[in-house]
C-alpha atoms as a PDB file:
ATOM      1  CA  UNK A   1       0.000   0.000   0.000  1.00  0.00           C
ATOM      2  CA  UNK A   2       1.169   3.782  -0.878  1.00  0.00           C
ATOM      3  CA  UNK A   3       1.494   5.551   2.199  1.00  0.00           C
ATOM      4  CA  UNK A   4      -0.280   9.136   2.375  1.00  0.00           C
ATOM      5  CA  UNK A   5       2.849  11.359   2.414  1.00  0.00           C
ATOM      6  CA  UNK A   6       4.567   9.338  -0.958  1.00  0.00           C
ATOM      7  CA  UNK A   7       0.623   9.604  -2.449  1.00  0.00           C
ATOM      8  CA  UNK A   8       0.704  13.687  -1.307  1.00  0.00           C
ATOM      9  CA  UNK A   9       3.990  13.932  -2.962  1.00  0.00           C
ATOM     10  CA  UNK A  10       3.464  12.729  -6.220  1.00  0.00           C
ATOM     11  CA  UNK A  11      -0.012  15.125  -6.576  1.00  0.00           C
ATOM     12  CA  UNK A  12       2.404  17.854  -5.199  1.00  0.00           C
ATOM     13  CA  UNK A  13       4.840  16.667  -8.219  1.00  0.00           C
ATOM     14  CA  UNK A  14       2.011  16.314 -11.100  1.00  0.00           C
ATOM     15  CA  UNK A  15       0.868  20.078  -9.585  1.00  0.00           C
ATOM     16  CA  UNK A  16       4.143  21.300  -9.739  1.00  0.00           C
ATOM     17  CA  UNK A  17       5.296  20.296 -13.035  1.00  0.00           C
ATOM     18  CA  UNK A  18       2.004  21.238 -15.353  1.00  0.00           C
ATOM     19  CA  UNK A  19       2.288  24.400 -13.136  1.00  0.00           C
ATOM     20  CA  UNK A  20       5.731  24.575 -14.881  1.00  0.00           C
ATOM     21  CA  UNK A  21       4.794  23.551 -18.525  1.00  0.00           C
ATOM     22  CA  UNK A  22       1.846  25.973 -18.161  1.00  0.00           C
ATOM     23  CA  UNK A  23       3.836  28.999 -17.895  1.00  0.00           C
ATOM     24  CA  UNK A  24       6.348  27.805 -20.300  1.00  0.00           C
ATOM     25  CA  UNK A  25       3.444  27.382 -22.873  1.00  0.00           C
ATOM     26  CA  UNK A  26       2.277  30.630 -22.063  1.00  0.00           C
ATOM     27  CA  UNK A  27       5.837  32.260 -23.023  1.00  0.00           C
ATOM     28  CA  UNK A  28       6.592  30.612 -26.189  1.00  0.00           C
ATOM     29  CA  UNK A  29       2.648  31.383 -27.027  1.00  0.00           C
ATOM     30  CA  UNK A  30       3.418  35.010 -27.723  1.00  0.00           C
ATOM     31  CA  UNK A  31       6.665  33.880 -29.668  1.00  0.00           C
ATOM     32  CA  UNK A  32       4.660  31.389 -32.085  1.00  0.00           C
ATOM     33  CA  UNK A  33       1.316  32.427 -31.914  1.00  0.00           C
ATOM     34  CA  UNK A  34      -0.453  29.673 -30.733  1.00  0.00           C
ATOM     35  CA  UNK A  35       0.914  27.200 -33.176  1.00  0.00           C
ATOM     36  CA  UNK A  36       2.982  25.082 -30.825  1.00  0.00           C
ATOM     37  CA  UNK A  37       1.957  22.829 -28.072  1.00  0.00           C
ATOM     38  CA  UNK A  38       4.747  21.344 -25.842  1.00  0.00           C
ATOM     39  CA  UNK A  39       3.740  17.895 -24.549  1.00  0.00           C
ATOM     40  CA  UNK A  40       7.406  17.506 -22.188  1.00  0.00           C
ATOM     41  CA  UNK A  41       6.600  15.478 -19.514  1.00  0.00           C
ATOM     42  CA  UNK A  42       3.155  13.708 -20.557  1.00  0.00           C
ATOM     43  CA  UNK A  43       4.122  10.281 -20.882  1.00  0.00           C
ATOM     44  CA  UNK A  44       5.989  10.057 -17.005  1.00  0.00           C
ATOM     45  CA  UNK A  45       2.587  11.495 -15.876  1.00  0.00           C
ATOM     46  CA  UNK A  46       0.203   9.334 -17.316  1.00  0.00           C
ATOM     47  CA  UNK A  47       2.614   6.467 -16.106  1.00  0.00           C
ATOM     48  CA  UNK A  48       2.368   8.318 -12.728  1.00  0.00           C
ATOM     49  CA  UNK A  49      -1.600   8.243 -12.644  1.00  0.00           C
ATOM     50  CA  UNK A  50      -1.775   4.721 -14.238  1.00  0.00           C
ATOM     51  CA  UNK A  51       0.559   3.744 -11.281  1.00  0.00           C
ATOM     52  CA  UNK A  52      -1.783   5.674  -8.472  1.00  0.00           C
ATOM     53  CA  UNK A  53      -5.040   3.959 -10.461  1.00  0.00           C
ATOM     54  CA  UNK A  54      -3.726   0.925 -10.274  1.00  0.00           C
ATOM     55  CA  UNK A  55      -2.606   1.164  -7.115  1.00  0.00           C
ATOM     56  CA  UNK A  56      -6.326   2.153  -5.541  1.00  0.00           C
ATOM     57  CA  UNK A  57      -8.310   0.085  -8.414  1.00  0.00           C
ATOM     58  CA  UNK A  58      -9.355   3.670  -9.326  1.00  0.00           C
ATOM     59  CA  UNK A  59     -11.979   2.250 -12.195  1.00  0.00           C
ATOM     60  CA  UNK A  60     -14.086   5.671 -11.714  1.00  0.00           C
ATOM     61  CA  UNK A  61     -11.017   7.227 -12.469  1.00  0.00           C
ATOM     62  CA  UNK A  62     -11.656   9.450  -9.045  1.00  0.00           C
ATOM     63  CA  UNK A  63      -7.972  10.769  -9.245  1.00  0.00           C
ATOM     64  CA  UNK A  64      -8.148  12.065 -12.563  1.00  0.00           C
ATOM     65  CA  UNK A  65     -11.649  13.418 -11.916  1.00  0.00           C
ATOM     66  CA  UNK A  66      -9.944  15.238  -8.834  1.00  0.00           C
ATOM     67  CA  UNK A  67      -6.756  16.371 -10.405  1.00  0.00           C
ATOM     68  CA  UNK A  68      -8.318  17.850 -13.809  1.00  0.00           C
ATOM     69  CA  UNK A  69     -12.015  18.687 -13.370  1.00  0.00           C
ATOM     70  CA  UNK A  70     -11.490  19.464  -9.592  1.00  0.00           C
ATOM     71  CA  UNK A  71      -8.247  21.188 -10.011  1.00  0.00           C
ATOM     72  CA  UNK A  72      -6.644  20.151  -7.991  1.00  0.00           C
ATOM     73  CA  UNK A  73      -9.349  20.129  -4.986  1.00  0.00           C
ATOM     74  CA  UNK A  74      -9.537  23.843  -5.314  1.00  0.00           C
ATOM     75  CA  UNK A  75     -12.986  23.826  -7.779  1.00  0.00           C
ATOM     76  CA  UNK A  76     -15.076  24.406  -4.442  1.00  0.00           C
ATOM     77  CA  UNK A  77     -18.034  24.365  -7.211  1.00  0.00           C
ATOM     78  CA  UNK A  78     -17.050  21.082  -8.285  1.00  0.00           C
ATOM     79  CA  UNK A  79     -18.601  18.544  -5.883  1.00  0.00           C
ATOM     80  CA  UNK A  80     -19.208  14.549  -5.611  1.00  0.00           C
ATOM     81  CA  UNK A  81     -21.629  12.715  -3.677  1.00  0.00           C
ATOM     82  CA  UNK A  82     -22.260   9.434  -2.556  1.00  0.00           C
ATOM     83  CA  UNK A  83     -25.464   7.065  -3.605  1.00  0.00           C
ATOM     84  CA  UNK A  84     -27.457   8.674  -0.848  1.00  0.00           C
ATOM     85  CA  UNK A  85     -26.791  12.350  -2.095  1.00  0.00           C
ATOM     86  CA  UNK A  86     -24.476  13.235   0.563  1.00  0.00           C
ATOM     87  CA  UNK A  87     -21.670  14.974  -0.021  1.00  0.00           C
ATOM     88  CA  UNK A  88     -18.059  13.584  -0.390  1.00  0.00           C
ATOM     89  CA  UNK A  89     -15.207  15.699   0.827  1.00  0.00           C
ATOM     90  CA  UNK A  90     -12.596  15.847  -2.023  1.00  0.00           C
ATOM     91  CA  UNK A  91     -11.121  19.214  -1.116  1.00  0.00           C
ATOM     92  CA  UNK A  92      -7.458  17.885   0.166  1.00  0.00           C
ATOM     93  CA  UNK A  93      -4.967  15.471  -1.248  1.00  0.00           C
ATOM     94  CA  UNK A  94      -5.458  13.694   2.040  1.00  0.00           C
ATOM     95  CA  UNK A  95      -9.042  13.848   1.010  1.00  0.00           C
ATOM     96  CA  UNK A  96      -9.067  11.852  -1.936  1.00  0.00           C
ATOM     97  CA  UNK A  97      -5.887   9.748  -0.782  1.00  0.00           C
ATOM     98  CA  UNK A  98      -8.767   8.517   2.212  1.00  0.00           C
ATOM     99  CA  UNK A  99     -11.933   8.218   0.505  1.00  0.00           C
ATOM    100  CA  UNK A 100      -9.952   6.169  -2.184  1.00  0.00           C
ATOM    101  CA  UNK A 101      -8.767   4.104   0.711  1.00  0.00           C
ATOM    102  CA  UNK A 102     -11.572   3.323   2.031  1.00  0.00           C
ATOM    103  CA  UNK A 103     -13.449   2.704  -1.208  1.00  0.00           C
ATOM    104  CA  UNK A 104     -10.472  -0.192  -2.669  1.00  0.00           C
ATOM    105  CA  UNK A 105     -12.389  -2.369  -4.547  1.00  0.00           C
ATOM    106  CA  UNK A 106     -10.829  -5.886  -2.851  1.00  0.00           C
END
């Protein structure tokens, strides 16, 4: 099993990194006008995510949800629920790391 801090670490690191390549693209995009897409580091972070998936037998594919649509956690406007309509707190790294714990398909 992952423990919370290595799972925290590598979000930090997928944060960090398209945080990077984000304001790289931005740059070059007044150089080339929109014509160029850099795609650096895309394959070690899908390897990353199939990694963190596999590891939690993410099938809803809850992490990417949380990382992409959620941004992160901090869409506060982006919210999940359970079955019985109550709300599930996804606002943390720690967050997600325990509801996907505790929702491991065995």
């Amino acid at each position: 099993m992952i423990k919370l801090k290595t799972f925290e670490k590598i979000i930090e690191a997928i944060k960090k990194q398209q945080e990077k390549e984000l304001k790289f693209c931005k740059a070059l995009d007044e150089m080339v006008d929109g014509n160029f897409v850099p795609e650096m580091s895309v394959d070690i972070l899908m390897a990353l995510l199939d990694c963190l998936q596999d590891i939690f037998d993410d099938k809803n594919d809850w992490i990417n949800w949380w990382l992409y649509e959620k941004d992160f956690g901090k869409d506060k406007k982006m919210k999940a629920y359970y079955k019985d309509k109550t709300e599930i707190k996804l606002d943390t790294a720690e967050d997600l790391y325990k509801f996907l714990i505790t929702n491991m398909q065995e």
